[in-house]
Protein backbone atom coordinates (compact mmCIF):
# COMPACT_ATOMS: atom_id res chain seq x y z
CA UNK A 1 30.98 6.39 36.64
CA UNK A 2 28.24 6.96 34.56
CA UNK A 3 25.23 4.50 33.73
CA UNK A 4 24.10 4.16 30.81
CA UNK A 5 21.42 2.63 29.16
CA UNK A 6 23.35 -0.74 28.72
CA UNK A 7 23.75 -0.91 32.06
CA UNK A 8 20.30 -1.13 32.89
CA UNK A 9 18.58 -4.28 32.54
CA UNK A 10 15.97 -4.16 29.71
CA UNK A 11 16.95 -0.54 29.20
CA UNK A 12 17.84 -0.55 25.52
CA UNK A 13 14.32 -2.63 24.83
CA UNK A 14 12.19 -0.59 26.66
CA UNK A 15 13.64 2.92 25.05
CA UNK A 16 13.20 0.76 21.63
CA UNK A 17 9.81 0.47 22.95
CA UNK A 18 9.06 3.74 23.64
CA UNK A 19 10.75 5.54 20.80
CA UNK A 20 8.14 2.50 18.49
CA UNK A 21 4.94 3.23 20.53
CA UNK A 22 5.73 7.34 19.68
CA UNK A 23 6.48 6.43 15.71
CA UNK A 24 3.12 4.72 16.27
CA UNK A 25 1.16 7.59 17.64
CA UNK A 26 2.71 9.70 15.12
CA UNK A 27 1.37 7.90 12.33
CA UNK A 28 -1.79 7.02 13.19
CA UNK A 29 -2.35 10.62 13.49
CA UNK A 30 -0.78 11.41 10.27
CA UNK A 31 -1.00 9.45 7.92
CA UNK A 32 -4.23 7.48 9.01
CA UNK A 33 -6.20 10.55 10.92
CA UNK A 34 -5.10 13.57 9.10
CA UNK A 35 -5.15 11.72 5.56
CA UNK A 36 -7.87 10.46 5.45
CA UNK A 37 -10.39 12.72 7.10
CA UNK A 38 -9.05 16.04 5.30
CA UNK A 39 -9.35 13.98 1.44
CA UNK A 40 -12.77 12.66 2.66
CA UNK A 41 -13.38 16.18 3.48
CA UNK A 42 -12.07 17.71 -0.21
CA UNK A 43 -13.01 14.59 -2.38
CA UNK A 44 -16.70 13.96 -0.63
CA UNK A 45 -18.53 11.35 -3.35
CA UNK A 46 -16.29 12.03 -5.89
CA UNK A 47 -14.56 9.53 -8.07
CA UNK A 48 -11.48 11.31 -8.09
CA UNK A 49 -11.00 10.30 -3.93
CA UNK A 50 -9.16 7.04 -5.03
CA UNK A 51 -6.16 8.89 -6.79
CA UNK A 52 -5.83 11.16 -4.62
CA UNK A 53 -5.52 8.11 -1.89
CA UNK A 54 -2.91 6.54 -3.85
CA UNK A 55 -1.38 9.49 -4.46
CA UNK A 56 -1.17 10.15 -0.65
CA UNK A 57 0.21 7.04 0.28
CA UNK A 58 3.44 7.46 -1.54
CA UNK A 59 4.57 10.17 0.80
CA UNK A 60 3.48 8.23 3.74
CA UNK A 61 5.18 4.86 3.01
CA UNK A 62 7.87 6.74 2.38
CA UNK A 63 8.27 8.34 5.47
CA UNK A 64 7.69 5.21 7.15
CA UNK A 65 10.74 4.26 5.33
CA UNK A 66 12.77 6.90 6.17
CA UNK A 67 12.22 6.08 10.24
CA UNK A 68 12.56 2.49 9.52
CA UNK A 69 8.88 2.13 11.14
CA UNK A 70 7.68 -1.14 10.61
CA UNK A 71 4.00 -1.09 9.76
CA UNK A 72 2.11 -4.53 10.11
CA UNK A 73 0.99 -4.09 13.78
CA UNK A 74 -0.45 -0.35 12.66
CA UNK A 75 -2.15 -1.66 9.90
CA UNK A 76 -4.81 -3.97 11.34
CA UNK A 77 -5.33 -1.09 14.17
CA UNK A 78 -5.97 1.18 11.15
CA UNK A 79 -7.96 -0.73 9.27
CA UNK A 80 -10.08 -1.83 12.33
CA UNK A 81 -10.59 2.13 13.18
CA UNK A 82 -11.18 2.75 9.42
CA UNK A 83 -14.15 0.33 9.20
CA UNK A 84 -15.88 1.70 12.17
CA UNK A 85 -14.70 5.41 10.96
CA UNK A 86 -16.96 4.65 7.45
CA UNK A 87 -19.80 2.68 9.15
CA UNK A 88 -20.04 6.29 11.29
CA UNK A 89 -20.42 8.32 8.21
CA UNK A 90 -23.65 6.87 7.06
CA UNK A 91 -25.16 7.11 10.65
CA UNK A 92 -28.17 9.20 11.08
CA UNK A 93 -26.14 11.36 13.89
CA UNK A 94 -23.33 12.19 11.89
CA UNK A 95 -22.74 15.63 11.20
CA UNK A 96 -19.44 15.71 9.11
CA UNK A 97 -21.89 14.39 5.75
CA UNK A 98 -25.13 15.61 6.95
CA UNK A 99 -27.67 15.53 4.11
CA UNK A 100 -25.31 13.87 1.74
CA UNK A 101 -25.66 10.52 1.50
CA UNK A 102 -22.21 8.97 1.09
CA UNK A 103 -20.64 6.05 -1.66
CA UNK A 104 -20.14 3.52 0.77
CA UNK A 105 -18.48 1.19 -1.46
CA UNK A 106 -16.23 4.29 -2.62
CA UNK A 107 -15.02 5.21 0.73
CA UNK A 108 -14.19 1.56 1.37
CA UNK A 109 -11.96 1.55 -1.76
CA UNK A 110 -10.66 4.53 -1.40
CA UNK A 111 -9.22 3.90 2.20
CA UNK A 112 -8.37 0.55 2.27
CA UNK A 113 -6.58 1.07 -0.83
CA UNK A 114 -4.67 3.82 0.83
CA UNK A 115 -4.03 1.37 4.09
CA UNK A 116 -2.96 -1.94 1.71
CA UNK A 117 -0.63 0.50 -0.46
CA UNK A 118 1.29 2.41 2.51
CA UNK A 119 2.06 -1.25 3.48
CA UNK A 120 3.24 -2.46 0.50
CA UNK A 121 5.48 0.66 -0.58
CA UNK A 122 6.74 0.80 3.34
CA UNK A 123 7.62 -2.44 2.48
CA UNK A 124 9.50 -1.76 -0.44
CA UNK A 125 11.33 0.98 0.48
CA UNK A 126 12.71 -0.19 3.06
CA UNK A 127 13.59 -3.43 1.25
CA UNK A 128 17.52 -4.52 -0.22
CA UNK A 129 15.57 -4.68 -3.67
CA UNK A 130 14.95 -1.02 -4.13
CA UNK A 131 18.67 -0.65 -3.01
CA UNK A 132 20.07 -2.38 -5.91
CA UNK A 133 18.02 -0.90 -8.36
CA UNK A 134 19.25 2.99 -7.49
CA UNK A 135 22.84 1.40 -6.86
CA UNK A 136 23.19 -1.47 -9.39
């Protein structure tokens, strides 16, 4: 006889668990980490760093959607991190813009609008209505 997970009390949860708290380390090094540092390092000041934002969250919400990762909890961890990731940027100690003195305003934009969009497109994709309109 052979146990399985079933047989285990709370062993389906806590492997549901585990397998969500991976997902979650996986993207918040993706697509919050990775993201956003390497366009703040390409875009800098420039204008063209909210595009390229929105752009990027397309591919993220929709692998999000793919792995049926549920996003909410992420999100306010994210945004949290992001505010006190910005806030470091215009410290005196900072070494990734020294002698540049960054858009504050710009960079909030620019990654919140990321953040608030992967939600909303995670969202979507992984909602019945995008479903009926590829298979009406």
């Amino acid at each position: 006889m052979i146990l399985g997970l079933d047989d285990i009390p709370g062993g389906a949860g806590v492997l549901s668990f585990l397998i969500w708290l991976g997902l979650s380390g996986l993207f918040y090094l993706v697509c919050y980490q990775a993201v956003l540092n390497v366009l703040d390092d390409v875009t800098k000041n420039s204008l063209l760093k909210i595009p390229a934002m929105l752009v990027a969250a397309v591919p993220s919400a929709g692998l999000m959607a793919i792995l049926h990762y549920q996003f909410l909890i992420l999100f306010f961890l994210s945004a949290i991190a992001n505010y006190f990731r910005i806030k470091s940027f215009s410290q005196e100690e900072s070494k990734k813009f020294a002698g540049m003195k960054i858009n504050k305003p710009l960079f909030f934009i620019a990654s919140y609008g990321y953040l608030i969009l992967v939600l909303l497109l995670a969202d979507y994709f992984q909602s019945d209505e995008l479903g009926k309109l590829l298979n009406p």
